[in-house]
N, C-alpha and C. Protein backbone atom coordinates (compact mmCIF):
# COMPACT_ATOMS: atom_id res chain seq x y z
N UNK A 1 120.43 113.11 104.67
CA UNK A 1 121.11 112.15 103.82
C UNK A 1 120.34 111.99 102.52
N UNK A 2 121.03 112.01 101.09
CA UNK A 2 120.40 111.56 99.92
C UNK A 2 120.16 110.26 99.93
N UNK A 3 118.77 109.62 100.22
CA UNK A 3 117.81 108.46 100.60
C UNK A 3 118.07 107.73 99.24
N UNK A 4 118.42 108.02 98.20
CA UNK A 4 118.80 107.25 97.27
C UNK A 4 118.39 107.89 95.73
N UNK A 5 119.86 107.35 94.84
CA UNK A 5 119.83 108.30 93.15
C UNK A 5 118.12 107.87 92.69
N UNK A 6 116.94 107.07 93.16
CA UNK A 6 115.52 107.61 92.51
C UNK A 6 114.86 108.71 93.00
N UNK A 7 115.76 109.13 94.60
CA UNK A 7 114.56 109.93 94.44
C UNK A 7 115.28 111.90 94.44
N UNK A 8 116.64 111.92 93.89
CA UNK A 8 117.04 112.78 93.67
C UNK A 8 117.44 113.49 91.83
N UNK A 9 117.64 114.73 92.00
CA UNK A 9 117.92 114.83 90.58
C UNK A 9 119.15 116.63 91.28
N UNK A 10 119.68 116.61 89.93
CA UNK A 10 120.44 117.51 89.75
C UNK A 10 120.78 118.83 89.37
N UNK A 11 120.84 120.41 89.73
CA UNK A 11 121.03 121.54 89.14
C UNK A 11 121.86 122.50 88.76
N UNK A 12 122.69 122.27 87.70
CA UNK A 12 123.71 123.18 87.56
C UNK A 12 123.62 124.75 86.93
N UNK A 13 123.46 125.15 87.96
CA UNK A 13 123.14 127.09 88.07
C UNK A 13 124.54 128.15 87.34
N UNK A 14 124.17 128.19 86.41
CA UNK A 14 125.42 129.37 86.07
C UNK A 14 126.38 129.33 85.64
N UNK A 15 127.21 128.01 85.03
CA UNK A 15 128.62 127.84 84.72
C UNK A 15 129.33 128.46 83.48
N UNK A 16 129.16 129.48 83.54
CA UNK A 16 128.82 130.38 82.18
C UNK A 16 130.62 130.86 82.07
N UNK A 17 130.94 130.64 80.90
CA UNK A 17 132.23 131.48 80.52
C UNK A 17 132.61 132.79 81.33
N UNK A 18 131.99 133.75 80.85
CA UNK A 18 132.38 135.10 81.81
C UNK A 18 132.40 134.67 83.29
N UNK A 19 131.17 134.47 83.41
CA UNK A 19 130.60 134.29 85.29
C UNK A 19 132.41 133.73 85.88
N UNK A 20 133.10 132.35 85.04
CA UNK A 20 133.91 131.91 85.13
C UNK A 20 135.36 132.07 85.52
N UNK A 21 135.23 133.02 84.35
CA UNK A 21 136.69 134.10 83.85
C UNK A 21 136.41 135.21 84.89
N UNK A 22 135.69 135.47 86.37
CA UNK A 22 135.48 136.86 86.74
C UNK A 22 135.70 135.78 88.72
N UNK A 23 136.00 134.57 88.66
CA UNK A 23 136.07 133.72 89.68
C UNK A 23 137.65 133.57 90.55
N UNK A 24 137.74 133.17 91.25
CA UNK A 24 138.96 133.34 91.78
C UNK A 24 139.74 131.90 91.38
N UNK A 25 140.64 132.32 90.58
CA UNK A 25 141.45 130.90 89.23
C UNK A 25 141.74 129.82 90.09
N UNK A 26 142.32 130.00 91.53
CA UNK A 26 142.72 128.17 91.86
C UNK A 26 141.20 127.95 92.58
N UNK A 27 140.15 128.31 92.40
CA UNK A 27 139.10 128.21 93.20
C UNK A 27 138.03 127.25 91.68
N UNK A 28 137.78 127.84 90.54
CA UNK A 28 137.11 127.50 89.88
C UNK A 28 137.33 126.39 88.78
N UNK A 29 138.68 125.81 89.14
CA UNK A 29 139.09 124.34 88.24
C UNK A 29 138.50 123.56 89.17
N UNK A 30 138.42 123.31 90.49
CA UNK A 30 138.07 122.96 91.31
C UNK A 30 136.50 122.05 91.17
N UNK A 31 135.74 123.82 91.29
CA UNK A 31 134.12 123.38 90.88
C UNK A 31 133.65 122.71 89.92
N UNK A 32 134.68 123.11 88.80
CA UNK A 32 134.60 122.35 87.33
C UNK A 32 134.86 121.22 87.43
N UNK A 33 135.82 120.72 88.07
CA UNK A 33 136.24 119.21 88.48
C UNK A 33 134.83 118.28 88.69
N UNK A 34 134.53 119.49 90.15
CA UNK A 34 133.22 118.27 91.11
C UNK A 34 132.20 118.18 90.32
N UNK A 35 131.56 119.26 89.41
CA UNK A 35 131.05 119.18 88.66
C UNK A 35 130.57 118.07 87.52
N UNK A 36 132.01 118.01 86.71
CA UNK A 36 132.21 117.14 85.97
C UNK A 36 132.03 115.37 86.53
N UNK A 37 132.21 115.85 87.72
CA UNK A 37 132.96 114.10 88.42
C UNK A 37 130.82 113.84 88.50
N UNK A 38 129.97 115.16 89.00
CA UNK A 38 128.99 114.76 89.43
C UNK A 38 127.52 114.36 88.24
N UNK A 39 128.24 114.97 87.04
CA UNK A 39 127.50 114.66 85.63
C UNK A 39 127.69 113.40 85.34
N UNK A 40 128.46 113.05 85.46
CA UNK A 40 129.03 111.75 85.09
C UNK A 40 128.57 110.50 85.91
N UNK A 41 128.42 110.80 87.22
CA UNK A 41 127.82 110.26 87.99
C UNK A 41 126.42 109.92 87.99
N UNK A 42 125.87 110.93 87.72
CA UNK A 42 124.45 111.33 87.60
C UNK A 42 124.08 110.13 86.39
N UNK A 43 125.12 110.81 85.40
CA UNK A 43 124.62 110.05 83.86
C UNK A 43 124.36 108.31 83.97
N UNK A 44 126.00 107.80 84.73
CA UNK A 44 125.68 106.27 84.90
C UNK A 44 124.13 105.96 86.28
N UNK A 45 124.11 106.71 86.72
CA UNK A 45 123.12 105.99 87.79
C UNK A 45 121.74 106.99 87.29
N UNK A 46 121.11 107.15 86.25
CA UNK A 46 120.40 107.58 85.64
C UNK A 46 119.85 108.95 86.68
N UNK A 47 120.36 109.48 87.05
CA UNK A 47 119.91 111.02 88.19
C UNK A 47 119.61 111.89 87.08
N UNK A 48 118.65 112.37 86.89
CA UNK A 48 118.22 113.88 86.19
C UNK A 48 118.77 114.79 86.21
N UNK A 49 119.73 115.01 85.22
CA UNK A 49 120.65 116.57 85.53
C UNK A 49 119.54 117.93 84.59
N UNK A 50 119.57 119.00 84.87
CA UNK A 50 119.16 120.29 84.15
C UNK A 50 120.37 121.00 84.40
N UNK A 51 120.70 122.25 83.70
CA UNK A 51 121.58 123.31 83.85
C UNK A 51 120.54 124.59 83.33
N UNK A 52 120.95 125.86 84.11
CA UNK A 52 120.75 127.09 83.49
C UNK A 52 121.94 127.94 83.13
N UNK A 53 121.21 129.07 82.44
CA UNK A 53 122.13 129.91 82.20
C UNK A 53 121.72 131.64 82.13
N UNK A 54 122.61 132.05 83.18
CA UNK A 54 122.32 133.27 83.62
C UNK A 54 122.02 135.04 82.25
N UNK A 55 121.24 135.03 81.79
CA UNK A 55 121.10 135.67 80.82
C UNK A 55 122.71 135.78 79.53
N UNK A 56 122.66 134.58 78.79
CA UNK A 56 123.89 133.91 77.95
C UNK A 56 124.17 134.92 76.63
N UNK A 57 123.08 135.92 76.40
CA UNK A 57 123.32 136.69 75.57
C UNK A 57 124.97 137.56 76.11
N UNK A 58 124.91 137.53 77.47
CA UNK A 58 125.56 138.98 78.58
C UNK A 58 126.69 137.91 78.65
N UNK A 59 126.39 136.70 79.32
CA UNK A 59 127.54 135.78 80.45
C UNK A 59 128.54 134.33 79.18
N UNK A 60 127.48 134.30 78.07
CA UNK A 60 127.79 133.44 77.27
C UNK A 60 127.34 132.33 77.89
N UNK A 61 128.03 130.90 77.09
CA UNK A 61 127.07 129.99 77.47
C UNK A 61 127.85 129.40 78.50
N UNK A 62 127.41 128.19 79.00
CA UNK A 62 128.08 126.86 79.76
C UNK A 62 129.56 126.66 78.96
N UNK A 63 130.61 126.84 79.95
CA UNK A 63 131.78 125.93 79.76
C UNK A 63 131.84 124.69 79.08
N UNK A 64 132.78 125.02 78.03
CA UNK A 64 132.08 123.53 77.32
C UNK A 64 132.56 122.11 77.74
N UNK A 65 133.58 122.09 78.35
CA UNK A 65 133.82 120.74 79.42
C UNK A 65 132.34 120.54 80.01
N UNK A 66 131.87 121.32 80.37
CA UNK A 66 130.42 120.83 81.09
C UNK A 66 129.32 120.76 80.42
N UNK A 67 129.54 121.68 79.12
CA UNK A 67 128.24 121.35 78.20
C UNK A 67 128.09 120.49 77.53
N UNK A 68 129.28 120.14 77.07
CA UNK A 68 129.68 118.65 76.25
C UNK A 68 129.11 117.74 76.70
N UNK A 69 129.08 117.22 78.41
CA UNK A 69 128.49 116.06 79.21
C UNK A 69 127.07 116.08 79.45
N UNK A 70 126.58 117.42 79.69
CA UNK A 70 125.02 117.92 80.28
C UNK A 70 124.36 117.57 79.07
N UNK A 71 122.94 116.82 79.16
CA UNK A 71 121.93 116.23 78.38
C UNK A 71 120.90 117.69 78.01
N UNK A 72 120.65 118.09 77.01
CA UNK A 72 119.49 119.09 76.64
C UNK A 72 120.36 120.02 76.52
N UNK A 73 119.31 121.26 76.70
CA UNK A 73 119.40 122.15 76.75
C UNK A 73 119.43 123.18 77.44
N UNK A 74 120.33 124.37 77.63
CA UNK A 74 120.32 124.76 78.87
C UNK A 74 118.88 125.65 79.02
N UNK A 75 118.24 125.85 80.36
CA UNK A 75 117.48 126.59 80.30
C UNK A 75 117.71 127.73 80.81
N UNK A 76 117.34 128.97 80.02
CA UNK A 76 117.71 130.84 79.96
C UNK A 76 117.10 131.24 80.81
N UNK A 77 117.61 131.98 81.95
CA UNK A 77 116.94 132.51 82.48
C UNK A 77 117.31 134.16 82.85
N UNK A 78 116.81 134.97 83.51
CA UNK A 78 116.94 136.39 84.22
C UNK A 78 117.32 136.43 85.26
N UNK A 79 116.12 135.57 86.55
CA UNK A 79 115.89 136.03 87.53
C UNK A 79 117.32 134.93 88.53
N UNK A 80 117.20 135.59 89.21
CA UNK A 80 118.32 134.82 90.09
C UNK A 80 118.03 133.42 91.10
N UNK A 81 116.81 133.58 91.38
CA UNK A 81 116.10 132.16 91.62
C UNK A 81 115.91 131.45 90.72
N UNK A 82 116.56 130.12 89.95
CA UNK A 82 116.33 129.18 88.96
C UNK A 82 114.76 129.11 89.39
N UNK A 83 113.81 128.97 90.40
CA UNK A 83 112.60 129.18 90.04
C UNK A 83 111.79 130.09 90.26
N UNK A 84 112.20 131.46 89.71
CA UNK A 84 111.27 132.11 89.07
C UNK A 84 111.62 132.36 87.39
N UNK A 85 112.47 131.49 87.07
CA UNK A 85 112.61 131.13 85.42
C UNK A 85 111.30 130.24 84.95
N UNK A 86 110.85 130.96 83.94
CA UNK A 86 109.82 130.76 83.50
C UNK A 86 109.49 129.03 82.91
N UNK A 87 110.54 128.47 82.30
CA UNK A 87 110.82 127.25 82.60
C UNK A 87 110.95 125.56 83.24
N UNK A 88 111.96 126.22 84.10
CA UNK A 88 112.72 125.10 85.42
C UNK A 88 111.74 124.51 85.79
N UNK A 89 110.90 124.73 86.80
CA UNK A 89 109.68 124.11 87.25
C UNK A 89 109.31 122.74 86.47
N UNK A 90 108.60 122.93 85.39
CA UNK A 90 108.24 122.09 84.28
C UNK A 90 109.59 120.81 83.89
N UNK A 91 110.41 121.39 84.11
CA UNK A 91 111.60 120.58 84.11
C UNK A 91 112.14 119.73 85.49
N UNK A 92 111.69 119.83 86.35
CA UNK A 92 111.91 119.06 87.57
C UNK A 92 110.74 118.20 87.58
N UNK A 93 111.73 117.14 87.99
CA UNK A 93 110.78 115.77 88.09
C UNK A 93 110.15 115.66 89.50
N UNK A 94 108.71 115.68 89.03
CA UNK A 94 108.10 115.50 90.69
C UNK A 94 108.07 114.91 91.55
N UNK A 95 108.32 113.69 91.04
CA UNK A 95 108.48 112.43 91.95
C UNK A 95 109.94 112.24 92.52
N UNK A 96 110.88 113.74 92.42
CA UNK A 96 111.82 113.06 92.80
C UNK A 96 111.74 114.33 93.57
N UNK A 97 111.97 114.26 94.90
CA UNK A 97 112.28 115.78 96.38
C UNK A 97 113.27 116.07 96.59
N UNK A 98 114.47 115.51 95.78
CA UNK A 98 115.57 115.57 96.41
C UNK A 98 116.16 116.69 95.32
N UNK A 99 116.63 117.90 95.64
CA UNK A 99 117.09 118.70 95.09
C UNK A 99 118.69 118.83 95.29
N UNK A 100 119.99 118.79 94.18
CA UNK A 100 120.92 118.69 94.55
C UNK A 100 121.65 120.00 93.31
N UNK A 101 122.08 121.12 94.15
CA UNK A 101 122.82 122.53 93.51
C UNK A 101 124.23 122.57 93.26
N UNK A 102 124.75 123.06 92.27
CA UNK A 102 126.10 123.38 91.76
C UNK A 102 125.77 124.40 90.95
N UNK A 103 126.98 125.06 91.17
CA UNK A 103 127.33 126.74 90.38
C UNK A 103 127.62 127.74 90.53
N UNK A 104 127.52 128.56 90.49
CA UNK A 104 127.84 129.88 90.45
C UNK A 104 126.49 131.17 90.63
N UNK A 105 126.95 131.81 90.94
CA UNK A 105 127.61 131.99 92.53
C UNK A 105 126.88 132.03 93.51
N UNK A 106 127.33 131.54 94.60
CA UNK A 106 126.83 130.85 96.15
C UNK A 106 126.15 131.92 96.73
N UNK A 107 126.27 133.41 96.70
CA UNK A 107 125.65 133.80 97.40
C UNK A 107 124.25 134.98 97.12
N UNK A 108 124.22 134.80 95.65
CA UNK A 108 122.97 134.66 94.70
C UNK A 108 122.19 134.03 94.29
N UNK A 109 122.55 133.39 92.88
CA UNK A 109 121.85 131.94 92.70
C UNK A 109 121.59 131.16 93.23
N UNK A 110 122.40 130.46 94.06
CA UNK A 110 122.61 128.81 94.53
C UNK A 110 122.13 129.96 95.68
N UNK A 111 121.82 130.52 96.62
CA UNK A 111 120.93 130.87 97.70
C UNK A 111 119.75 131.36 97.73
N UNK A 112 119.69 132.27 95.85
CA UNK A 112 118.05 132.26 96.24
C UNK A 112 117.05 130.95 95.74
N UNK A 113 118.02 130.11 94.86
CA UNK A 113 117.27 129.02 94.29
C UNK A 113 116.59 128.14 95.15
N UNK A 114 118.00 127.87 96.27
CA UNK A 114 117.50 126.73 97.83
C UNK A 114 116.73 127.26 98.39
N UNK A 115 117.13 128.47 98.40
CA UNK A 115 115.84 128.89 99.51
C UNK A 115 114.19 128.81 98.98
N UNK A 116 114.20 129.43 97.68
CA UNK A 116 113.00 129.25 96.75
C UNK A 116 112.59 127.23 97.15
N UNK A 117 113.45 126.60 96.56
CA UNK A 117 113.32 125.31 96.03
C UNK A 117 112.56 124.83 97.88
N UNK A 118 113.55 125.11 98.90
CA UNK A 118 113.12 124.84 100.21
C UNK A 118 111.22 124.95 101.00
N UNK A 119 111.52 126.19 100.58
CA UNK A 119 110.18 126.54 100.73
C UNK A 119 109.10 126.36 99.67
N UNK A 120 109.13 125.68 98.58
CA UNK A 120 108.44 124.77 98.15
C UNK A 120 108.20 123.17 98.67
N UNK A 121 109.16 122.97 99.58
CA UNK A 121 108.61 121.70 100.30
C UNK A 121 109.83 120.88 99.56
N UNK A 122 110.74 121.11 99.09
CA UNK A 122 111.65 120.08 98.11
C UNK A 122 112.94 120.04 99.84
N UNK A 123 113.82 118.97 99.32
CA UNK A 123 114.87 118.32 100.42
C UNK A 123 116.13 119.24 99.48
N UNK A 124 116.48 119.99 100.02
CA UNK A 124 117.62 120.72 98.73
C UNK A 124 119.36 120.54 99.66
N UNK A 125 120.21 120.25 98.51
CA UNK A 125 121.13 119.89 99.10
C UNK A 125 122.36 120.94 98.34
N UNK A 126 123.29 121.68 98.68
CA UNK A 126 124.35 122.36 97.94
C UNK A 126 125.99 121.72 98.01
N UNK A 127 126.17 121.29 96.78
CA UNK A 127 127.69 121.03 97.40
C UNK A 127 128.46 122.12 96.78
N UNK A 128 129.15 121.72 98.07
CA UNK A 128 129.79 122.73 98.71
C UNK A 128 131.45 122.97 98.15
N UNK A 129 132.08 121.77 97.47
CA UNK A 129 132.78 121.68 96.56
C UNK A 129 132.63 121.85 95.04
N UNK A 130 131.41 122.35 94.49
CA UNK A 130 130.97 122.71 93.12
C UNK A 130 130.13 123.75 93.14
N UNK A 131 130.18 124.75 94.51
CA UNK A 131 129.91 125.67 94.38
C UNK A 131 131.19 127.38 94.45
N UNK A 132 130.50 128.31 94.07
CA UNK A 132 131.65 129.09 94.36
C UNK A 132 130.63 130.66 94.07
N UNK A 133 131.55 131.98 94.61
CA UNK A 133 131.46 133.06 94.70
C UNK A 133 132.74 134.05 94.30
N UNK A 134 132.19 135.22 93.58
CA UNK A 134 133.76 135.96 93.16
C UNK A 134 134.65 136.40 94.73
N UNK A 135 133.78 136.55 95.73
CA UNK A 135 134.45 136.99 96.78
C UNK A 135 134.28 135.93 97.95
N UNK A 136 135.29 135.09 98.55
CA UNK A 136 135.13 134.25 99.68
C UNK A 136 134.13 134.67 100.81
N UNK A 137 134.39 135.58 101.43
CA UNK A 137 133.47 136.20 102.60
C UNK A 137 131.90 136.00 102.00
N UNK A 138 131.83 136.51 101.02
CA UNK A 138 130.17 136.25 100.30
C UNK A 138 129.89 134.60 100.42
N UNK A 139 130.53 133.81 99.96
CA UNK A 139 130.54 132.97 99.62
C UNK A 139 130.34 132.11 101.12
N UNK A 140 131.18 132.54 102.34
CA UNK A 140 131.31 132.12 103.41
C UNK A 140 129.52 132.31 104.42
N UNK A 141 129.51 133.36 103.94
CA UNK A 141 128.15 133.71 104.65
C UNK A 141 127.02 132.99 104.24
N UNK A 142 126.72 132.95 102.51
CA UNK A 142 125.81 132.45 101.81
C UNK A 142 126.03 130.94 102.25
N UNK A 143 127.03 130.36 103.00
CA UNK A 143 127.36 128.65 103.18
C UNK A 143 126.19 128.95 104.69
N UNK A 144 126.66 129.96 105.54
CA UNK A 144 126.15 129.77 106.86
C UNK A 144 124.89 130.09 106.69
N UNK A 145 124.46 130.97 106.23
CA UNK A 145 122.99 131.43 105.86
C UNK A 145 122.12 130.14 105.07
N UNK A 146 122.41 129.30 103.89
CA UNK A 146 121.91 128.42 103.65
C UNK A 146 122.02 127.45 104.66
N UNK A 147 122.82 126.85 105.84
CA UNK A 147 122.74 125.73 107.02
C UNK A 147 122.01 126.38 107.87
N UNK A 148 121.85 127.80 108.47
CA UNK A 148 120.75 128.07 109.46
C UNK A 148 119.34 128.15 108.46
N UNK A 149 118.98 128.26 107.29
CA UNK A 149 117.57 127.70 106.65
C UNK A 149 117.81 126.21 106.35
N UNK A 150 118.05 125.23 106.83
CA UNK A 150 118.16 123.65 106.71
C UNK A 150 118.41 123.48 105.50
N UNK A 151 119.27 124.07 104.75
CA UNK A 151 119.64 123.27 103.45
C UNK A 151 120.68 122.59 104.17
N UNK A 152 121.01 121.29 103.64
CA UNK A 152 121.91 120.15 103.72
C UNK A 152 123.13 120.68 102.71
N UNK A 153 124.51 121.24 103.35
CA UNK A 153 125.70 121.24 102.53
C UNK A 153 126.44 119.99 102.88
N UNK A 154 126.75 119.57 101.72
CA UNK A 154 127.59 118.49 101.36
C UNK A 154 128.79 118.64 100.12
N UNK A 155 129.48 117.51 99.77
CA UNK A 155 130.49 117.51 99.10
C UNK A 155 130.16 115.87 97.54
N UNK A 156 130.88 116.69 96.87
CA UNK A 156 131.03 115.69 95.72
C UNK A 156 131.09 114.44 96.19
N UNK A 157 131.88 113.71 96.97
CA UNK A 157 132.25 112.17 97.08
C UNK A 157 130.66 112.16 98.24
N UNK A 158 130.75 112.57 98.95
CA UNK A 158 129.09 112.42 99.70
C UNK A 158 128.11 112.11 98.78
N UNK A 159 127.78 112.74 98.03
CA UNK A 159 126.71 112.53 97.11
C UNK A 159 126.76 111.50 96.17
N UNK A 160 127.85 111.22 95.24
CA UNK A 160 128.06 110.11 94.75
C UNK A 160 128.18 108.45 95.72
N UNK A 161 128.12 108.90 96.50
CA UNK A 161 128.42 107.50 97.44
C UNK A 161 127.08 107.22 98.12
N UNK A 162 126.61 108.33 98.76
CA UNK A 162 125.24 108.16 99.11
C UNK A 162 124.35 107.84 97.62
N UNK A 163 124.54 108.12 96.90
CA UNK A 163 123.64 107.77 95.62
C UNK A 163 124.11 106.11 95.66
N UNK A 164 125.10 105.99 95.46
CA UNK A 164 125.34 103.94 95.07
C UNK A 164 125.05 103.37 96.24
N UNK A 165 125.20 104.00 97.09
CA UNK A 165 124.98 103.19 98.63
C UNK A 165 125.72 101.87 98.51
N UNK A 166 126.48 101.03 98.35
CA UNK A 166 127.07 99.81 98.32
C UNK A 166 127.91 99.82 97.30
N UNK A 167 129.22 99.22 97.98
CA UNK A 167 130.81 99.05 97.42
C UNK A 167 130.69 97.87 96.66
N UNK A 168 130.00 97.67 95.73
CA UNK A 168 129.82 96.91 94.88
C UNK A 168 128.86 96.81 93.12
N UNK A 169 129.35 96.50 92.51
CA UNK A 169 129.22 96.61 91.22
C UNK A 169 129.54 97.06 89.94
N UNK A 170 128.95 97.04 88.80
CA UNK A 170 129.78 98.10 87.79
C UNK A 170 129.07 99.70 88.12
N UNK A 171 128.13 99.90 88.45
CA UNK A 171 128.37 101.13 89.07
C UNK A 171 129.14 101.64 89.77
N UNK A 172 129.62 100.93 90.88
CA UNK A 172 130.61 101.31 91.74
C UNK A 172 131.72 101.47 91.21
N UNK A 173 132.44 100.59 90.10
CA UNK A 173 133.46 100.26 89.69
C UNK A 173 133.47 101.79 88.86
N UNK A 174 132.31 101.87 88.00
CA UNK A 174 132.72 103.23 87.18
C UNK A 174 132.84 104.64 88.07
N UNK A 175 131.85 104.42 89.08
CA UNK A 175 132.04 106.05 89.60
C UNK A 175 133.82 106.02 90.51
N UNK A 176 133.85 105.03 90.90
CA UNK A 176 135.31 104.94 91.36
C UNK A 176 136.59 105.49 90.63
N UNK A 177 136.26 104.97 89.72
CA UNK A 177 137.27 105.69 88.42
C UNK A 177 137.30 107.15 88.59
N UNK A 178 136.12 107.48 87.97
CA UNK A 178 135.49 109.26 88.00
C UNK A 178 136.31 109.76 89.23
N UNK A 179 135.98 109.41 90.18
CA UNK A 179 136.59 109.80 91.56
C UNK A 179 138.20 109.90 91.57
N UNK A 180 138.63 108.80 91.53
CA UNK A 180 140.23 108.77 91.21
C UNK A 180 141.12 109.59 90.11
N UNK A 181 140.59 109.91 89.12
CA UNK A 181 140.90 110.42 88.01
C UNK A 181 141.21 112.09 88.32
């Protein structure tokens, strides 16, 4: 369970134009959705978002529905583990263990990152509704393969709800919206 939005933060792996345009079409409005719903989320309950981007010279950049919302800058990387980008590291907040993945694609990135991020000792979580793969079966395996190494898959409304923990306030009131919308 995400123990609460201080001691988690956020990673959006890959949402790159091409990567996008090469996805299966009723599959990737979808991710973009949870995505969006989970920036937004992040933003009001102050959660640390980062994004990368899979060599942007080749893939181009972040979708701009999502770049528009994401704080900074994206960080460039090569390697397919967000940490062996020369970067990321330096950019994760230490005090927070809770690692939470979105992007593209599930059975590269978002599997070698958790697994990397895991075996650094971090709590890594993938949802499972803001993630995706060009081919389902990949995508299907990389879900089972990340739950037999203890990553925690979850979903958009899980995470936002476990972050407010209580049906009450203007937090609640705003992510409610986000949700409904």
């Amino acid at each position: 369970m995400i123990n609460d939005q201080l001691l988690s933060q956020i990673v959006f792996i890959d949402i790159q134009d091409k990567l996008v345009d090469v996805m299966p079409k009723s599959e990737i409005k979808k991710v973009i959705d949870a995505s969006t719903i989970l920036i937004q989320a992040a933003k009001i309950l102050d959660v640390p978002c980062l994004y990368t981007e899979q060599y942007p010279k080749g893939l181009g950049p972040t979708v701009k529905k999502l770049k528009s919302l994401l704080p900074n800058s994206p960080i460039e990387k090569k390697a397919f583990s967000c940490l062996d980008a020369p970067h990321l590291k330096s950019h994760l907040v230490k005090s927070r263990p809770q690692i939470i993945l979105c992007g593209l694609e599930t059975h590269i990135c978002i599997l070698q990152t958790a697994l990397a991020l895991k075996s650094s000792g971090k709590e890594v979580f993938v949802v499972e509704d803001a993630i995706l793969s060009r081919s389902n079966l990949n995508h299907q395996n990389a879900i089972h393969r990340l739950r037999s190494e203890g990553v925690v898959i979850t979903n958009t409304e899980s995470v936002v709800f476990e972050w407010l923990r209580v049906a009450e306030g203007d937090h609640f009131k705003a992510i409610v919206k986000l949700i409904k919308s």
